[in-house]
Protein backbone atom coordinates (compact mmCIF):
# COMPACT_ATOMS: atom_id res chain seq x y z
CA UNK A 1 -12.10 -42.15 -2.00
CA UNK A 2 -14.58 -45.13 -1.57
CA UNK A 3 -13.58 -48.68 -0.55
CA UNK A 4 -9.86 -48.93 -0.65
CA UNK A 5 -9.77 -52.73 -1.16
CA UNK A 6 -11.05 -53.36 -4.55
CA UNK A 7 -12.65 -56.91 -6.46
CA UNK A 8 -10.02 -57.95 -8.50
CA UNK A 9 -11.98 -60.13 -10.76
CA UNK A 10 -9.59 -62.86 -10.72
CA UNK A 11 -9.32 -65.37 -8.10
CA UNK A 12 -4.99 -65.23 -7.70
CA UNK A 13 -4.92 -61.76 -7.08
CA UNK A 14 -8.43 -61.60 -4.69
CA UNK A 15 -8.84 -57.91 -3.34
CA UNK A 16 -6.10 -55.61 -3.48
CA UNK A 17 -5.69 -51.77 -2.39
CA UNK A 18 -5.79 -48.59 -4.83
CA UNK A 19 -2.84 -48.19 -6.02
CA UNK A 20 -1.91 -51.48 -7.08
CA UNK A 21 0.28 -52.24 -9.95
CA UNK A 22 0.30 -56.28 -10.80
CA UNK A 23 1.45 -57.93 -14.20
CA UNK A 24 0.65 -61.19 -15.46
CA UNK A 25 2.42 -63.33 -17.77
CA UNK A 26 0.10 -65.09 -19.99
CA UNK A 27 0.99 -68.14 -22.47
CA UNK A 28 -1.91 -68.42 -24.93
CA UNK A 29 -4.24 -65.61 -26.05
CA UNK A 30 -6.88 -67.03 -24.31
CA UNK A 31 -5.26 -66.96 -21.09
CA UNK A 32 -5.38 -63.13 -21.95
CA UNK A 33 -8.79 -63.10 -22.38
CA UNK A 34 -9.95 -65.15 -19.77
CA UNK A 35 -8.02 -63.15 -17.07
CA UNK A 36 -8.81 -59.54 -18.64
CA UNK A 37 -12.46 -60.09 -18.94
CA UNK A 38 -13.03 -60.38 -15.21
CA UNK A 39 -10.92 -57.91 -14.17
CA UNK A 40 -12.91 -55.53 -16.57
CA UNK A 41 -16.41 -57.02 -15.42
CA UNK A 42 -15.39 -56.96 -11.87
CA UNK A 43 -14.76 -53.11 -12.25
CA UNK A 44 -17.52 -51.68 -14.18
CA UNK A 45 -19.62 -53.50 -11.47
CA UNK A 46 -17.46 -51.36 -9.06
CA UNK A 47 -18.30 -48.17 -10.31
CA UNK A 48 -14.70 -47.81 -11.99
CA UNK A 49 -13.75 -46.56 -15.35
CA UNK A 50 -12.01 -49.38 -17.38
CA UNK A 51 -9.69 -48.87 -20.03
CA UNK A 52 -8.02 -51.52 -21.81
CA UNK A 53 -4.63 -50.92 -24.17
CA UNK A 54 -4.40 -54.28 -26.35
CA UNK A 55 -2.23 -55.31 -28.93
CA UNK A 56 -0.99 -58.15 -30.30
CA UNK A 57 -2.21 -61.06 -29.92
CA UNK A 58 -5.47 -59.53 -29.21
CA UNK A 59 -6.72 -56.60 -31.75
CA UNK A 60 -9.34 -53.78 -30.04
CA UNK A 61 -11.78 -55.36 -31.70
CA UNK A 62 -11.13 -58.97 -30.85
CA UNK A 63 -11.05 -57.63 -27.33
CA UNK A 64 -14.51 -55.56 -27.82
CA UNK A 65 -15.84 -59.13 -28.94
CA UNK A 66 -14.48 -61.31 -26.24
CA UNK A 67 -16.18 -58.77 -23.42
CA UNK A 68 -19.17 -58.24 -25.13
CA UNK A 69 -19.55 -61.68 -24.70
CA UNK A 70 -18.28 -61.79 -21.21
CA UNK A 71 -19.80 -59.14 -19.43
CA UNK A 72 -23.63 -58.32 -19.25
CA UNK A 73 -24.70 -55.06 -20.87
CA UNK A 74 -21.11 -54.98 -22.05
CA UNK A 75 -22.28 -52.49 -25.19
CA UNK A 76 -24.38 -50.45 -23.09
CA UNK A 77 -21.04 -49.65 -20.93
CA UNK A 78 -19.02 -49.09 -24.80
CA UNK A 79 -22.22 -47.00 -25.55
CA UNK A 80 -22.41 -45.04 -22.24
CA UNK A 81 -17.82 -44.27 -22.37
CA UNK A 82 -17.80 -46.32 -18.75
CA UNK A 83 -15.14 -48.33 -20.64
CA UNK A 84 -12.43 -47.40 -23.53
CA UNK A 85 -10.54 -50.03 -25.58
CA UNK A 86 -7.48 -48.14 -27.59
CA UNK A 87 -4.86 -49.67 -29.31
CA UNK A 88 -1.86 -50.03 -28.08
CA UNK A 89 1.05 -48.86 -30.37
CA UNK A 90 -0.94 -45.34 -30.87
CA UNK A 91 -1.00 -45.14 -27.22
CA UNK A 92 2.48 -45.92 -26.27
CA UNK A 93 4.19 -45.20 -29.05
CA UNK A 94 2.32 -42.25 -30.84
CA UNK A 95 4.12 -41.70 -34.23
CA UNK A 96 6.43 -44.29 -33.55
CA UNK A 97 8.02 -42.61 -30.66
CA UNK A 98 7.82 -43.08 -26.87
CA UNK A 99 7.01 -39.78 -24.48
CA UNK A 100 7.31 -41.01 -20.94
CA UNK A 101 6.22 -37.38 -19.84
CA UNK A 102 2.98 -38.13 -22.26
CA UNK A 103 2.32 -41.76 -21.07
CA UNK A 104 2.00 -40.63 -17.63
CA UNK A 105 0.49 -37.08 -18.23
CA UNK A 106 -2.10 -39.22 -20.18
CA UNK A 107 -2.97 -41.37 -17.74
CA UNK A 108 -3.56 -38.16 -14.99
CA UNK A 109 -6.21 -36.67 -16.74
CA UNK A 110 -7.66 -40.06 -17.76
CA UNK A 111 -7.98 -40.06 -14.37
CA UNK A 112 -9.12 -36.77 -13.48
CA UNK A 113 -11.71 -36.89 -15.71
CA UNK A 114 -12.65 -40.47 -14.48
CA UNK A 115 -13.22 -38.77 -11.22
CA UNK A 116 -15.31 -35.48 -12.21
CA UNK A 117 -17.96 -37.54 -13.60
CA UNK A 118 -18.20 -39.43 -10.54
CA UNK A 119 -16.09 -42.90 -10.98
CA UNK A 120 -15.00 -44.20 -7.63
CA UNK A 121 -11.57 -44.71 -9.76
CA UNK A 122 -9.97 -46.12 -12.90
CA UNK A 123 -9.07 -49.62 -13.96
CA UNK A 124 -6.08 -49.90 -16.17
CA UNK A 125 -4.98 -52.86 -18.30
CA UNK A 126 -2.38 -52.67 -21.24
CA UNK A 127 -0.18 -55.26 -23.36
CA UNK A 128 3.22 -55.13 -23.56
CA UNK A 129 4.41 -54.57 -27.11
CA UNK A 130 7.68 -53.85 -25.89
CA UNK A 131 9.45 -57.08 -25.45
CA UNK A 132 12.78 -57.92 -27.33
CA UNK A 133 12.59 -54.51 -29.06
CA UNK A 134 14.70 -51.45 -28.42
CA UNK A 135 11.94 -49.51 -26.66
CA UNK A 136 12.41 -52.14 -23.72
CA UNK A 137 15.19 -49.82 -21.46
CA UNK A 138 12.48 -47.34 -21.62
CA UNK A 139 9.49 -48.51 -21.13
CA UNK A 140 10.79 -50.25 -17.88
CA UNK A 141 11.76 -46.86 -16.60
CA UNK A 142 8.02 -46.07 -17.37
CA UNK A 143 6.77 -49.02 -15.39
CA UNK A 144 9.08 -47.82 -12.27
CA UNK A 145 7.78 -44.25 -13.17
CA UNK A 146 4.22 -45.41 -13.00
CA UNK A 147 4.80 -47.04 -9.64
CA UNK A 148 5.57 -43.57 -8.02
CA UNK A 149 2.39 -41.98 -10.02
CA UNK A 150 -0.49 -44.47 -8.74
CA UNK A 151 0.90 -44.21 -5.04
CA UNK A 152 -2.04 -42.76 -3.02
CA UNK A 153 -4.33 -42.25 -6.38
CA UNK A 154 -8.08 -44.32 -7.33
CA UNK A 155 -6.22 -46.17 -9.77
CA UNK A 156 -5.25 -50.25 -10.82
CA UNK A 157 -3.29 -51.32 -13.16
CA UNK A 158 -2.78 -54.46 -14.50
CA UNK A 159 0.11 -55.33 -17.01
CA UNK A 160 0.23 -58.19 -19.32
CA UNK A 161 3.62 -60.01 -20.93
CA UNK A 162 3.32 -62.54 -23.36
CA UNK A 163 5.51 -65.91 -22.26
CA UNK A 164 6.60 -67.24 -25.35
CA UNK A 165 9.20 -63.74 -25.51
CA UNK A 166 9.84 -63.04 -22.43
CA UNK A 167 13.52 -64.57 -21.12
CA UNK A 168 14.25 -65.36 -17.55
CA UNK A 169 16.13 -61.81 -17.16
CA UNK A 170 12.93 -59.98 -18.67
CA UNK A 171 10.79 -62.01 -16.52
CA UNK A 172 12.70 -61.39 -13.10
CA UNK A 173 13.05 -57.57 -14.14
CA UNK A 174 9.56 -57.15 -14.49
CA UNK A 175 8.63 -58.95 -11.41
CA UNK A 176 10.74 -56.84 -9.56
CA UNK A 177 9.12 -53.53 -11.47
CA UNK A 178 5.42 -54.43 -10.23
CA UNK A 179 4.17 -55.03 -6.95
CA UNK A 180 2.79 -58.67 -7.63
CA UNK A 181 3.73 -60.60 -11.03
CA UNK A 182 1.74 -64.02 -11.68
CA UNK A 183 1.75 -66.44 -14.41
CA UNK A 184 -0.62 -68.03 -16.13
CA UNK A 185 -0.12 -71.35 -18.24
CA UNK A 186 -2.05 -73.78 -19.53
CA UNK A 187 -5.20 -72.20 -16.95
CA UNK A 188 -3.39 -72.89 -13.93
CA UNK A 189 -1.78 -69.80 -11.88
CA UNK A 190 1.72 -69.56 -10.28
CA UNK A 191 3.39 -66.85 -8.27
CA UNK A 192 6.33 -65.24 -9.91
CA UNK A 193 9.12 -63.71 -7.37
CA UNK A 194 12.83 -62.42 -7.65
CA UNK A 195 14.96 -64.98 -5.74
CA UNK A 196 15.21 -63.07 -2.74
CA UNK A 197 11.49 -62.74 -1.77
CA UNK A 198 12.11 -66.07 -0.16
CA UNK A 199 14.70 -64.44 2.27
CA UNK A 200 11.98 -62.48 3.25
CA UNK A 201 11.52 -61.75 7.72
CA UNK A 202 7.98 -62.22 7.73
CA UNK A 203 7.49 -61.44 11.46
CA UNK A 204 5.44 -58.59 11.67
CA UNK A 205 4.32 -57.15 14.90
CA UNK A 206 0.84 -56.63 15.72
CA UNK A 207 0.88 -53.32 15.26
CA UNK A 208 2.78 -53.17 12.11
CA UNK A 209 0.00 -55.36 10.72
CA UNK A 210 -2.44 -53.16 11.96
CA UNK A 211 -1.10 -50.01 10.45
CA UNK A 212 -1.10 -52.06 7.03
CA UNK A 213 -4.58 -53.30 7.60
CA UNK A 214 -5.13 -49.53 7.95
CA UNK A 215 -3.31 -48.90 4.67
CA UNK A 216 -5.34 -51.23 2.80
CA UNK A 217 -8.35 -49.32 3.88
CA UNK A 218 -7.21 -46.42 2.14
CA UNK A 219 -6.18 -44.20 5.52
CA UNK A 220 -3.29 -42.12 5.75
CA UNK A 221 -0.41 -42.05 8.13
CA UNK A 222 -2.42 -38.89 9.41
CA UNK A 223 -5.79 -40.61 10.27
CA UNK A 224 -4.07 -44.10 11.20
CA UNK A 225 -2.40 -41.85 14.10
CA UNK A 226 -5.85 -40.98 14.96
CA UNK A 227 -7.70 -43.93 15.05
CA UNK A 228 -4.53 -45.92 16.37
CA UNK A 229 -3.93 -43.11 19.23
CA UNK A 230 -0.05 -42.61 18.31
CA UNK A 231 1.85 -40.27 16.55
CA UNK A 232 2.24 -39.96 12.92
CA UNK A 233 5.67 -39.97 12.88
CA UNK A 234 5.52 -43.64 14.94
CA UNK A 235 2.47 -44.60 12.45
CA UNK A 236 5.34 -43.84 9.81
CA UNK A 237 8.25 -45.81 11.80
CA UNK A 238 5.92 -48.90 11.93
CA UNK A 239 5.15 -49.15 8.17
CA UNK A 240 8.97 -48.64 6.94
CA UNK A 241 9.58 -51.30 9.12
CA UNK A 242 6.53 -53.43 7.31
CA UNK A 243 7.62 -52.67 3.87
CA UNK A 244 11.50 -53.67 4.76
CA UNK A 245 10.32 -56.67 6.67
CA UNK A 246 7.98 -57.69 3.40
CA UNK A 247 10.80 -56.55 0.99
CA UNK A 248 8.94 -53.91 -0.15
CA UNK A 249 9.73 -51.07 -2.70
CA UNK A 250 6.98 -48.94 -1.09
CA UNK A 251 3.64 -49.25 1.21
CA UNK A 252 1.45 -49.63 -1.56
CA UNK A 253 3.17 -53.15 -2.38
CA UNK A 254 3.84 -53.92 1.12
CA UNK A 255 -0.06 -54.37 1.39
CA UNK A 256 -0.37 -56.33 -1.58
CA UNK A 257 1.96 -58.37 -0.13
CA UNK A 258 0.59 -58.86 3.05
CA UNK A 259 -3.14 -59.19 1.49
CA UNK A 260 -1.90 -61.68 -0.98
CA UNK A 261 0.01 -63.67 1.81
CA UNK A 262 -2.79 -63.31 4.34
CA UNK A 263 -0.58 -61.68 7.24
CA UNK A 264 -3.74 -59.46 7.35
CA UNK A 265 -7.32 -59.61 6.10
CA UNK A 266 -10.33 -58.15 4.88
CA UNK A 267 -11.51 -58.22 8.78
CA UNK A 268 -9.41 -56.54 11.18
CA UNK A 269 -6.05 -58.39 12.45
């Protein structure tokens, strides 16, 4: 795997790790656009495989259009399959139905294949057409399912919920879901956290911050014991403690955290 920290594209979410699973509430349909465009354009640069899932308010071919005008040599990468732009209720919902097992299995060889014709990784991006509909219980389980399936894999993903239908329960659920969850309104950013992320015991010891800085490079608990000079299992004992400390759900999100709140950095700590 190449360079663990990857270019976002957009400025609120900087570099994060592979593995990263962010969603952004957006309140206008160009607030889509202008945050989806980067991203994409910031990962075909990369050497990534981008595909984007839109639906409404954005059809495949209004988003073709808007990153054709966006990107340089955008066609060329349409032309040359470095990107794919599917809608999104044939891919979530093929024949009307939803297939969690097919959803993820999907994704996989996406990736796979990404990978055998030499990508450094994939960059993900996909609507939700889900909201106030009865497909939400279960597409939520997909989100948490899809955390466990990028941990340790070349892969980003970046979710997008329209404001206008989202209520404060949907909006603090899927915070919780992803491992960062922004807002965008009106072109200005804002943070979106559960409650209790500002409970959070931010006092990391060196060396937890080290074995994160570690993380974000893309090593595992075998090489950080390596490089580090300690055991794995103690390499192991010091992120746990990290990811409760940060509030966590896993290490994955326990370095976005720390990258987004600067308790580490691209240099070492």
């Amino acid at each position: 795997m190449s360079t663990a920290l990857r270019k976002t594209g957009v400025n609120v979410l900087g570099d994060m790790p592979w593995g990263s699973h962010v969603c952004m509430f957006y309140e206008s349909k160009d607030d889509l656009i202008d945050t989806v465009c980067p991203y994409f354009r910031a990962g075909l640069e990369s050497n990534e495989f981008c595909l984007w899932v839109p639906s409404k308010p954005v059809t495949p071919e209004e988003g073709r259009m808007a990153l054709s005008r966006r990107i340089p040599d955008f066609d060329r990468h349409l032309a040359a399959r470095n990107m794919e732009i599917a809608p999104g209720r044939e891919w979530y919902l093929k024949a009307g139905q939803f297939d969690l097992d097919r959803i993820l299995g999907t994704w996989d060889e996406k990736l796979r294949g990404a990978l055998a014709k030499g990508y450094d990784g994939m960059r993900v991006s996909g609507n939700a057409l889900w909201v106030n509909t009865k497909h939400w219980n279960n597409f939520c389980d997909y989100e948490r399912q899809l955390n466990k399936m990028l941990a340790g894999k070349p892969m980003t993903v970046l979710c997008t919920y329209p404001i206008a239908v989202s209520g404060a329960a949907e909006v603090l659920e899927v915070a919780r879901i992803h491992h960062l969850a922004v807002a965008r309104r009106n072109g200005d950013w804002e943070l979106v956290e559960p409650a209790a992320a500002a409970e959070r015991d931010h006092s990391l010891t060196p060396r937890e911050r080290e074995v994160l800085w570690w993380a974000a490079q893309g090593k595992s608990a075998r090489e950080m014991a390596e490089i580090l000079g300690i055991s794995e299992r103690t390499v192991n004992e010091h992120s746990q403690k990290a990811i409760r400390k940060l509030g966590a759900a896993n290490r994955t999100q326990a370095v976005a955290t720390a990258l987004r709140e600067r308790l580490i950095g691209k240099n070492h700590p």
